[in-house]
Protein backbone atom coordinates (compact mmCIF):
# COMPACT_ATOMS: atom_id res chain seq x y z
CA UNK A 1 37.20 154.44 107.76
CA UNK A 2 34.75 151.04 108.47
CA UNK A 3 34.36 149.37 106.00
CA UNK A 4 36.12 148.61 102.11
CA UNK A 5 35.44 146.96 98.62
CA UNK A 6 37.58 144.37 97.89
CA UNK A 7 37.87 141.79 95.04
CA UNK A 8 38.23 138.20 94.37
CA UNK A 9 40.28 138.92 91.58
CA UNK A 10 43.69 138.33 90.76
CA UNK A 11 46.33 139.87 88.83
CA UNK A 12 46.73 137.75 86.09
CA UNK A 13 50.72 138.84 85.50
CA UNK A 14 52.16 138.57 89.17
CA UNK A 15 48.93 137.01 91.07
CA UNK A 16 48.81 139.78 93.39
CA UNK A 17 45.39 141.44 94.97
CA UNK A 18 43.68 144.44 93.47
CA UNK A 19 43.54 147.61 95.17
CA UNK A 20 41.22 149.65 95.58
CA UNK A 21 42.41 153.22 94.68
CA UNK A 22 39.29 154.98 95.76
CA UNK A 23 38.20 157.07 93.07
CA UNK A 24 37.45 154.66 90.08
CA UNK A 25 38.21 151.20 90.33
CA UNK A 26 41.07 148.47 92.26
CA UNK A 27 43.80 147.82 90.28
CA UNK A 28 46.90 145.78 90.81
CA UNK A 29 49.89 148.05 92.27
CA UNK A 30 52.31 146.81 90.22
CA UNK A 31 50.56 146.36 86.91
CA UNK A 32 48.03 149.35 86.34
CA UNK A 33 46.66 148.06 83.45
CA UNK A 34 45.35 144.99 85.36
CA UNK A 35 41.61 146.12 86.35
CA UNK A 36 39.23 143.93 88.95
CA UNK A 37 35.94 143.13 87.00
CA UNK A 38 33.92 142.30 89.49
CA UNK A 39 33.74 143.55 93.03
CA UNK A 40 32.18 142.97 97.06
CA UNK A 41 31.67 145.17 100.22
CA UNK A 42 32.83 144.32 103.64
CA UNK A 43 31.10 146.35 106.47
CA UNK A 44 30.48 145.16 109.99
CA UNK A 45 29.22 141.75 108.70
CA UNK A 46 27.66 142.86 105.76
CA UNK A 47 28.88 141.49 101.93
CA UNK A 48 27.64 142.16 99.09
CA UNK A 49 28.57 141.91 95.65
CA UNK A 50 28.41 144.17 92.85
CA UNK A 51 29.35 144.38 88.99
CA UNK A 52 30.38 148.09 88.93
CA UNK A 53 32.72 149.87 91.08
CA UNK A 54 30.29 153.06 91.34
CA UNK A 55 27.52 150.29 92.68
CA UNK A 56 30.01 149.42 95.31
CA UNK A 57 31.17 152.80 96.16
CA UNK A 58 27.40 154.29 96.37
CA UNK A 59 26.23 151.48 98.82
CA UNK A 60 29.55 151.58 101.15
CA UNK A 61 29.33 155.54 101.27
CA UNK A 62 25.32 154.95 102.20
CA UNK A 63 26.14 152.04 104.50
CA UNK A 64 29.08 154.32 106.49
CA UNK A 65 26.47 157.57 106.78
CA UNK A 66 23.87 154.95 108.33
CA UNK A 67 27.23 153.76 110.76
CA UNK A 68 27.81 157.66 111.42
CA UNK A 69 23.88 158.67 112.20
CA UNK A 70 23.11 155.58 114.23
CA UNK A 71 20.34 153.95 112.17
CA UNK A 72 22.93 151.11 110.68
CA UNK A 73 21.56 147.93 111.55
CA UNK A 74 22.73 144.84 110.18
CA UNK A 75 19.82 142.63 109.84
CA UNK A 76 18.72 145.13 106.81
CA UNK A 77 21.37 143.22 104.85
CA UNK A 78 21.06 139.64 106.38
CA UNK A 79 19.54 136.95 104.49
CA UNK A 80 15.93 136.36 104.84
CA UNK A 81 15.27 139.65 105.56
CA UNK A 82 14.47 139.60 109.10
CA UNK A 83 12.89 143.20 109.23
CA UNK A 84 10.40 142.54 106.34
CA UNK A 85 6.99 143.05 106.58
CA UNK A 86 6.03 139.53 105.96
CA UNK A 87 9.06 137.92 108.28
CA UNK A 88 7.63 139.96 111.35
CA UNK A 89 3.98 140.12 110.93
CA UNK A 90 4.44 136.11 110.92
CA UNK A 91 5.91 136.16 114.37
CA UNK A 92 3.33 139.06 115.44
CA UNK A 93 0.23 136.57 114.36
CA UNK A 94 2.15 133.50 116.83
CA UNK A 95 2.23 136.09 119.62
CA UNK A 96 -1.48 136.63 118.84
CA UNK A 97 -2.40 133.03 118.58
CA UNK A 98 -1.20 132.56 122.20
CA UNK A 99 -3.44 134.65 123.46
CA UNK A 100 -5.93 132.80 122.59
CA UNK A 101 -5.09 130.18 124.98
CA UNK A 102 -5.15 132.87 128.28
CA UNK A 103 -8.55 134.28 126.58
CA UNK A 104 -7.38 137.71 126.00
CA UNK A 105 -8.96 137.07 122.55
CA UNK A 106 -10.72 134.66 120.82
CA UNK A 107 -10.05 132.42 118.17
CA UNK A 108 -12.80 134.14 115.60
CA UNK A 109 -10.94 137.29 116.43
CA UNK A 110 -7.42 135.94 115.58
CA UNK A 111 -8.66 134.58 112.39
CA UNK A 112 -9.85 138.63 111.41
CA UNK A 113 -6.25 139.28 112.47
CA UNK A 114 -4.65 136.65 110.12
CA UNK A 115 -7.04 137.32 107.55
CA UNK A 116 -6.07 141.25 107.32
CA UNK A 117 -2.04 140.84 107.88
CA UNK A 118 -2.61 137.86 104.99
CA UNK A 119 -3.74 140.42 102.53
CA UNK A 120 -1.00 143.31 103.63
CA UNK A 121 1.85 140.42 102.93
CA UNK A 122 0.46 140.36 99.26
CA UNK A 123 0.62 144.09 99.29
CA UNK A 124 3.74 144.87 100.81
CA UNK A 125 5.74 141.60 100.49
CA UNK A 126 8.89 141.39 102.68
CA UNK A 127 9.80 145.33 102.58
CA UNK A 128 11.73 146.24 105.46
CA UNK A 129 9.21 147.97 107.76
CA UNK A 130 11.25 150.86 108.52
CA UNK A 131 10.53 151.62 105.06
CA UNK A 132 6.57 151.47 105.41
CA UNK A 133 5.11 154.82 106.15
CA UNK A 134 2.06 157.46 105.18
CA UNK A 135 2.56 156.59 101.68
CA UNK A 136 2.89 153.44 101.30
CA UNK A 137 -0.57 152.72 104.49
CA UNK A 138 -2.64 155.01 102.17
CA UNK A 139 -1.51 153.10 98.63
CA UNK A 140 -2.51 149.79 100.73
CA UNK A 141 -5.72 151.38 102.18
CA UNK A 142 -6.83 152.52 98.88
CA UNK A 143 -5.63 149.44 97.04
CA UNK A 144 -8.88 147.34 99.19
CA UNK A 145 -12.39 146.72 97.59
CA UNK A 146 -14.20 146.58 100.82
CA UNK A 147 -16.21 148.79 102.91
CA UNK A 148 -15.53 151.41 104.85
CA UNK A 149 -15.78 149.49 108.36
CA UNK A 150 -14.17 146.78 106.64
CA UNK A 151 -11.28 148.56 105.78
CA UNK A 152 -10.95 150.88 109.31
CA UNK A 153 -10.15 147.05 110.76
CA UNK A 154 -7.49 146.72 108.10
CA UNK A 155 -6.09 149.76 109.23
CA UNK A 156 -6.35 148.93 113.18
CA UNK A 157 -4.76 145.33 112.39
CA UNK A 158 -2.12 147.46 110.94
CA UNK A 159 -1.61 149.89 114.04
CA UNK A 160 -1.74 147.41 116.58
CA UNK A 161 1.14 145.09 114.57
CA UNK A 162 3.40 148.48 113.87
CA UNK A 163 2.66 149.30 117.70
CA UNK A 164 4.16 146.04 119.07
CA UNK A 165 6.77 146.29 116.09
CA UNK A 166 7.76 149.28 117.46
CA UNK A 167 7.84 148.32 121.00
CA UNK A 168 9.75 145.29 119.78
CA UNK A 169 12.62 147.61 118.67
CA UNK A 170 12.52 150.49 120.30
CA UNK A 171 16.39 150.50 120.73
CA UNK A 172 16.97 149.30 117.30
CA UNK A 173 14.66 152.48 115.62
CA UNK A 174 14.90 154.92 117.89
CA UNK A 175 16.06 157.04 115.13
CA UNK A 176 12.48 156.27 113.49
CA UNK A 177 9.52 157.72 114.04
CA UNK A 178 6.08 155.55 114.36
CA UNK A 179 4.49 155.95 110.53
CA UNK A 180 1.49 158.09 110.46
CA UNK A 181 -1.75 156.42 109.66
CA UNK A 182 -4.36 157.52 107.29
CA UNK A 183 -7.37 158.32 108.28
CA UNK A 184 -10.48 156.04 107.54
CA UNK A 185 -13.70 157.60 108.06
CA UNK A 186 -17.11 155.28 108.52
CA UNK A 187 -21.00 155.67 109.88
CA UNK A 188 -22.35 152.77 111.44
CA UNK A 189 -25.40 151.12 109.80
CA UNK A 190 -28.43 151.08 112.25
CA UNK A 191 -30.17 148.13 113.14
CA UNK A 192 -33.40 147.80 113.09
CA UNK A 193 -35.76 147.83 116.72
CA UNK A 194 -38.86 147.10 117.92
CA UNK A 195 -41.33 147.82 120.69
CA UNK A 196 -41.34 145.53 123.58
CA UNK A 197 -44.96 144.23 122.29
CA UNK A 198 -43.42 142.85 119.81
CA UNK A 199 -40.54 141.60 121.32
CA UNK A 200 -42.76 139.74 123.44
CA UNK A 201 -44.66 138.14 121.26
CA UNK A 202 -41.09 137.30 119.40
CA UNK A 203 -40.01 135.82 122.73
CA UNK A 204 -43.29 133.87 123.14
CA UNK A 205 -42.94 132.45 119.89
CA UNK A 206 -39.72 131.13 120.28
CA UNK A 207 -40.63 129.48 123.54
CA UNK A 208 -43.56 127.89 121.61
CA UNK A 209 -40.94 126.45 119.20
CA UNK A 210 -37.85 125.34 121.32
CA UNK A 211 -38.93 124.73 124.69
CA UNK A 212 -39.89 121.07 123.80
CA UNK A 213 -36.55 120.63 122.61
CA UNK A 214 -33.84 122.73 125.19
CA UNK A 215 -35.74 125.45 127.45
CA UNK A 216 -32.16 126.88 127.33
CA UNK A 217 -32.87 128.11 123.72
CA UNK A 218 -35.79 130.42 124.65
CA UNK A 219 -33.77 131.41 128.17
CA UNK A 220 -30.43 132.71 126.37
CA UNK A 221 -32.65 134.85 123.81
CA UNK A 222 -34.78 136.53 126.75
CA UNK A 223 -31.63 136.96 129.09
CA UNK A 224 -30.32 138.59 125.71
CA UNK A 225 -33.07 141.32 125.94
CA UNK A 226 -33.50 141.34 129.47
CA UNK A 227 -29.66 141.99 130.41
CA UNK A 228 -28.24 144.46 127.93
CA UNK A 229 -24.98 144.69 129.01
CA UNK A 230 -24.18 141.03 127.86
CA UNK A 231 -23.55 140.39 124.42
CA UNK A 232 -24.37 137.26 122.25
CA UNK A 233 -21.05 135.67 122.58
CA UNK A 234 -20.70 136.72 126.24
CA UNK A 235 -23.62 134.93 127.34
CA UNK A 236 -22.94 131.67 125.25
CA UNK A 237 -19.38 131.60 126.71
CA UNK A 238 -20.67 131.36 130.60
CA UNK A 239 -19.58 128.47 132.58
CA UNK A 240 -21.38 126.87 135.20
CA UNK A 241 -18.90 127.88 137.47
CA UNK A 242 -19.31 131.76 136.34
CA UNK A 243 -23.05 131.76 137.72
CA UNK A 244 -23.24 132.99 141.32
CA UNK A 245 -26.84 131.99 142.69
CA UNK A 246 -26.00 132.44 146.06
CA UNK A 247 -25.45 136.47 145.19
CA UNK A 248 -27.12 136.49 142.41
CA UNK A 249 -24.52 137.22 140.04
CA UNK A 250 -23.46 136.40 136.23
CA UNK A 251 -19.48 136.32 135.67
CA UNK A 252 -17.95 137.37 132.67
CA UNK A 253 -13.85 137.07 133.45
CA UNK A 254 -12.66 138.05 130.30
CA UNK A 255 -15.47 139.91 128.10
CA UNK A 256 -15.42 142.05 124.96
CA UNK A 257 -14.49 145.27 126.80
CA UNK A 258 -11.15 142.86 128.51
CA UNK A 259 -11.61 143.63 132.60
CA UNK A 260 -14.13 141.65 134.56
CA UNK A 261 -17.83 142.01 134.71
CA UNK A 262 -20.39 141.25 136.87
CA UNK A 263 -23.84 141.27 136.06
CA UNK A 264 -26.84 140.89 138.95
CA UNK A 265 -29.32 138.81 138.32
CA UNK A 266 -33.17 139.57 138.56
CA UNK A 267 -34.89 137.00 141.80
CA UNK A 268 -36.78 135.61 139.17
CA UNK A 269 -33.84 134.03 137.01
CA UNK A 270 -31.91 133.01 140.12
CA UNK A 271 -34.72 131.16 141.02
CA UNK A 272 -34.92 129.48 137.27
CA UNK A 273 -31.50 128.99 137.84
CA UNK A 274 -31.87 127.02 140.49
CA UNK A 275 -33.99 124.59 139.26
CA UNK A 276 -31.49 123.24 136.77
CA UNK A 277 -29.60 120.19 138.45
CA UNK A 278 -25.97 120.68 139.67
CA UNK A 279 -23.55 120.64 137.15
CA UNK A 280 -19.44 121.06 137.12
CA UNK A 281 -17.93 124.42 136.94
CA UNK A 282 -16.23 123.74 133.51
CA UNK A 283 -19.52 122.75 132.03
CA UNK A 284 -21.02 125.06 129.09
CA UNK A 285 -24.53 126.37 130.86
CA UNK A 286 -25.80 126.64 127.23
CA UNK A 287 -25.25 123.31 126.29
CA UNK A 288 -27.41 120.59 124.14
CA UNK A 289 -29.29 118.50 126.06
CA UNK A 290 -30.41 114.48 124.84
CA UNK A 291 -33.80 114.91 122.77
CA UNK A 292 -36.11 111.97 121.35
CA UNK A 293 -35.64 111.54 117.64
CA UNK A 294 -32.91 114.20 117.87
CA UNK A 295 -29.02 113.31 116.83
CA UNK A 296 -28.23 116.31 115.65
CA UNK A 297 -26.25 117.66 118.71
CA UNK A 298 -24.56 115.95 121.04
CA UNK A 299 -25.45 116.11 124.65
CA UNK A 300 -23.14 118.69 126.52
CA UNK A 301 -22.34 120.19 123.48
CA UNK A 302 -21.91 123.99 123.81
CA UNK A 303 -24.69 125.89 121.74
CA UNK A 304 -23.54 127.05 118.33
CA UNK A 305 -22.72 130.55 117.78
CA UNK A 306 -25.43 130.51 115.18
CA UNK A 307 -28.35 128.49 116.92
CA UNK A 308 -29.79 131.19 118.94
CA UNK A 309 -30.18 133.32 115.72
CA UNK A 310 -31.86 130.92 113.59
CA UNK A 311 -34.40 130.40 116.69
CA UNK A 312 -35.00 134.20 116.30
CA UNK A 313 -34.91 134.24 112.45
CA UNK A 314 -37.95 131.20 112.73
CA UNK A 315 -40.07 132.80 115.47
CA UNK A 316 -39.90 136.31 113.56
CA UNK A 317 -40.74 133.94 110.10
CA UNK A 318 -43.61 132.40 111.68
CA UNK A 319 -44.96 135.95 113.07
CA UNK A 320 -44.48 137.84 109.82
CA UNK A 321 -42.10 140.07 111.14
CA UNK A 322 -38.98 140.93 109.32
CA UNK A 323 -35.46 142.85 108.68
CA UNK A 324 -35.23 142.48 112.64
CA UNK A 325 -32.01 140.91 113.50
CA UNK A 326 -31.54 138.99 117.16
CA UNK A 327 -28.94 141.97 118.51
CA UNK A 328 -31.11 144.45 117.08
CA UNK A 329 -34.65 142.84 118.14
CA UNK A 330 -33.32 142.14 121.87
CA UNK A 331 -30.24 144.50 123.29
CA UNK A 332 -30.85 147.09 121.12
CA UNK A 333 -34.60 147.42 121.05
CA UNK A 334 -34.56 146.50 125.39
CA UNK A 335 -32.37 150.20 125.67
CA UNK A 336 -34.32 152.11 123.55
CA UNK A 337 -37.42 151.03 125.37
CA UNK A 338 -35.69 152.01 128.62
CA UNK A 339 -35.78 155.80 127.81
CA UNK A 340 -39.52 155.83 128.98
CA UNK A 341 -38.27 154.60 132.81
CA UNK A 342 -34.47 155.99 132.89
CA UNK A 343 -31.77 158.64 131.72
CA UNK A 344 -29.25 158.34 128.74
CA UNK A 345 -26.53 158.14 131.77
CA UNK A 346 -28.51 155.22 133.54
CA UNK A 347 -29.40 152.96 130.74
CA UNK A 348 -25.33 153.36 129.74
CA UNK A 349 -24.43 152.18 133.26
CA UNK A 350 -26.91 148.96 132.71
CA UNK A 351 -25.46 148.70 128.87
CA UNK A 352 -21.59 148.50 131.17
CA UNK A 353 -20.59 150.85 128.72
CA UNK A 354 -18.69 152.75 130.61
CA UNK A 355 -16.17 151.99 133.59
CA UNK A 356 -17.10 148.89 135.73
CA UNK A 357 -14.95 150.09 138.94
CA UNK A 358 -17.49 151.54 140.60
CA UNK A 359 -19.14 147.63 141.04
CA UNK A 360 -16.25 147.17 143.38
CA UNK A 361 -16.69 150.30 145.50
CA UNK A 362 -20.52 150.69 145.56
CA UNK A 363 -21.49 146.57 145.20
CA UNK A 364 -24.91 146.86 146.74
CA UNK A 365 -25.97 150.63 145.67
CA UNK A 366 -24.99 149.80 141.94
CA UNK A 367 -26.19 146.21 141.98
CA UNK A 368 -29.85 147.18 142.81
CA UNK A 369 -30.11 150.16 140.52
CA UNK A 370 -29.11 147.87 137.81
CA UNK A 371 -31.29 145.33 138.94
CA UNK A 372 -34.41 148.07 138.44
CA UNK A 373 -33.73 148.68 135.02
CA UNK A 374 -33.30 145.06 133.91
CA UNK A 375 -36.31 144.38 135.77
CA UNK A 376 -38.25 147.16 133.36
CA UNK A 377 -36.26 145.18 129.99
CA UNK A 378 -37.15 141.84 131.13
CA UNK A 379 -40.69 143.01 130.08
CA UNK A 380 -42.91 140.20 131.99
CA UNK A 381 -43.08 139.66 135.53
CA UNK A 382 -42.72 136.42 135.31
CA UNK A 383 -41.10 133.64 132.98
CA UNK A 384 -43.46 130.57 131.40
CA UNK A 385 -44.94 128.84 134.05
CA UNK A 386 -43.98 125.57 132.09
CA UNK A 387 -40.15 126.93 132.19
CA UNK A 388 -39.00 125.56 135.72
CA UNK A 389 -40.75 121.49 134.98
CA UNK A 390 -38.54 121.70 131.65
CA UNK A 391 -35.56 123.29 133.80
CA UNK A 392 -35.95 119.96 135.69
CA UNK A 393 -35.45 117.39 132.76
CA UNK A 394 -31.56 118.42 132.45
CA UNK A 395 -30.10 115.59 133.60
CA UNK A 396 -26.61 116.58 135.82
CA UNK A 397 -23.44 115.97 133.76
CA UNK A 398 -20.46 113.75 135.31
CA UNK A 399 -17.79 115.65 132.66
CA UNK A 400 -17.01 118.03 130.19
């Protein structure tokens, strides 16, 4: 049979090695009475000492019904543990941090990720995954003080690091079976919406207050309700080079959903568009511009996640209008407006909700019926007839 127990041990009398006899200790073959005290196991790279014989015998018998049933696999016993929770969610997270690099996601999205496996390595340590399963997800799950939503994203941090675990080893533990996740129920909070009176005279209070200082302020909030299918980040993340004027086209290569989207433009903003000065591709569109008596931002800067809401937040201040925030007061007020003009179905193709392959197959058919319904969430005909001198102040950019 693999593997033994041996001991360091020596007979005191004739200096000869200990034996094991296999039923209750080793002993030295010529002197009986000479008895090992202390003892190791040998298996397939494996050692491990022990102070009792029964210790030693119960772990080699386990270790040799792993060996028979296939599931033995030495780096359970290796130092450091290189099967433990903690040891492989570390190298998960690195896989995840290169992705940020190729944009598959972004960097406030790998910091969630760190910031859920962070608080499962508190819970669960270095415990050899294999060993993770219903019970131990649900003591985890129920040992969090968040909320509901909050802890569903635990729980899907979870699934997605067991799923590449598991595609990691699939040789190794394919006498496993994937660990069943609990189930974590939520409802959605809903936001708050307006009517598009209101939302105009939102919109015309924020160009009132930010035009002066970068036209591109009051643009990226109206685009925001006008084109529902593009999402705060989205539309701060678009490149000069992303923005097709000749086709009318905004270009969103890696968004939320993760395939490409294309979003026509109304004539109206193409023309806008148009009257900013040429800039290079790599350039942020939304980007700071040089202000008198302003050193806040610097010019080229990208806008701030956060500067297009506190633009909202002051223009709803200033109007008496509150609990509205800038997703709920634009996107999600714009669709709900749109089921006077157009069908559930329509208003979820214009949302890109659902599969963008058709853009490829129908470009012109799909483009135009798009077109109509932004056209009826853009809300005025035309933009502030101050909006293309301003466009005309941005002075073109030599570099990133």
């Amino acid at each position: 049979m693999i593997g033994s127990i041996y001991s360091r041990q020596r007979c005191p009398e004739c200096g000869g090695s200990l034996k094991d006899d296999g039923k209750t200790g080793l002993y030295c073959p010529n002197h009986n009475s000479q008895k090992a005290s202390s003892y190791f196991v040998k298996f397939k790279g494996v050692y491990k000492n022990f102070f009792h014989y029964d210790s030693a015998r119960r772990f080699l018998e386990g270790i040799r019904y792993k060996e028979d049933e296939g599931t033995f696999d030495l780096r359970d016993y290796q130092a450091g543990n290189p099967l433990g929770f903690s040891t492989l969610s570390e190298k998960w997270l690195k896989v995840k941090s290169g992705e940020i690099k190729t944009n598959i996601i972004t960097a406030r999205h790998y910091q969630n990720l760190k910031n859920y496996i962070q608080t499962a390595q508190n819970f669960f340590s270095n415990t050899t995954i294999k060993n993770i399963q219903y019970g131990e997800l649900e003591d985890f799950k129920d040992s969090l003080r968040v909320g509901a939503k909050t802890t569903s994203n635990y729980m899907s941090c979870l699934h997605q690091f067991f799923t590449w675990v598991w595609k990691r080893e699939k040789k190794s533990f394919r006498q496993y079976e994937f660990p069943e996740f609990p189930e974590c129920k939520f409802t959605l909070g809903f936001r708050n919406v307006i009517d598009k009176d209101t939302q105009e005279a939102i919109l015309d209070e924020v160009w009132n207050i930010s035009h002066h200082l970068n036209p591109k302020i009051y643009l990226a909030i109206r685009w925001l309700a006008t084109y529902i299918s593009i999402r705060p980040r989205e539309l701060l993340s678009l490149k000069e080079g992303h923005i097709d004027t000749g086709n009318g086209y905004f270009l969103f290569p890696h968004p939320k959903e993760k395939r490409y989207k294309a979003v026509p433009l109304l004539d109206e903003d193409v023309e806008t568009l148009k009257s900013f000065p040429p800039a290079l591709p790599n350039l942020h569109f939304f980007r700071h511009k040089p202000a008198k008596g302003q050193r806040v931002f610097k010019e080229g800067a990208p806008f701030g996640q956060d500067l297009l809401r506190r633009y909202w937040k002051r223009a709803c201040k200033n109007l008496g209008i509150t609990d509205v925030d800038l997703y709920g007061g634009t996107r999600h007020s714009s669709a709900r407006a749109l089921r006077k003009h157009f069908s559930p179905e329509e208003i979820k193709r214009a949302t890109m909700h659902s599969t963008n392959k058709a853009f490829e197959r129908y470009f012109q058919i799909e483009s135009d019926d798009v077109r109509m319904i932004y056209a009826k969430s853009s809300g005025k005909e035309k933009h502030p007839k101050e909006l293309k001198d301003v466009c005309t102040t941005f002075a073109p950019l030599s570099g990133a």
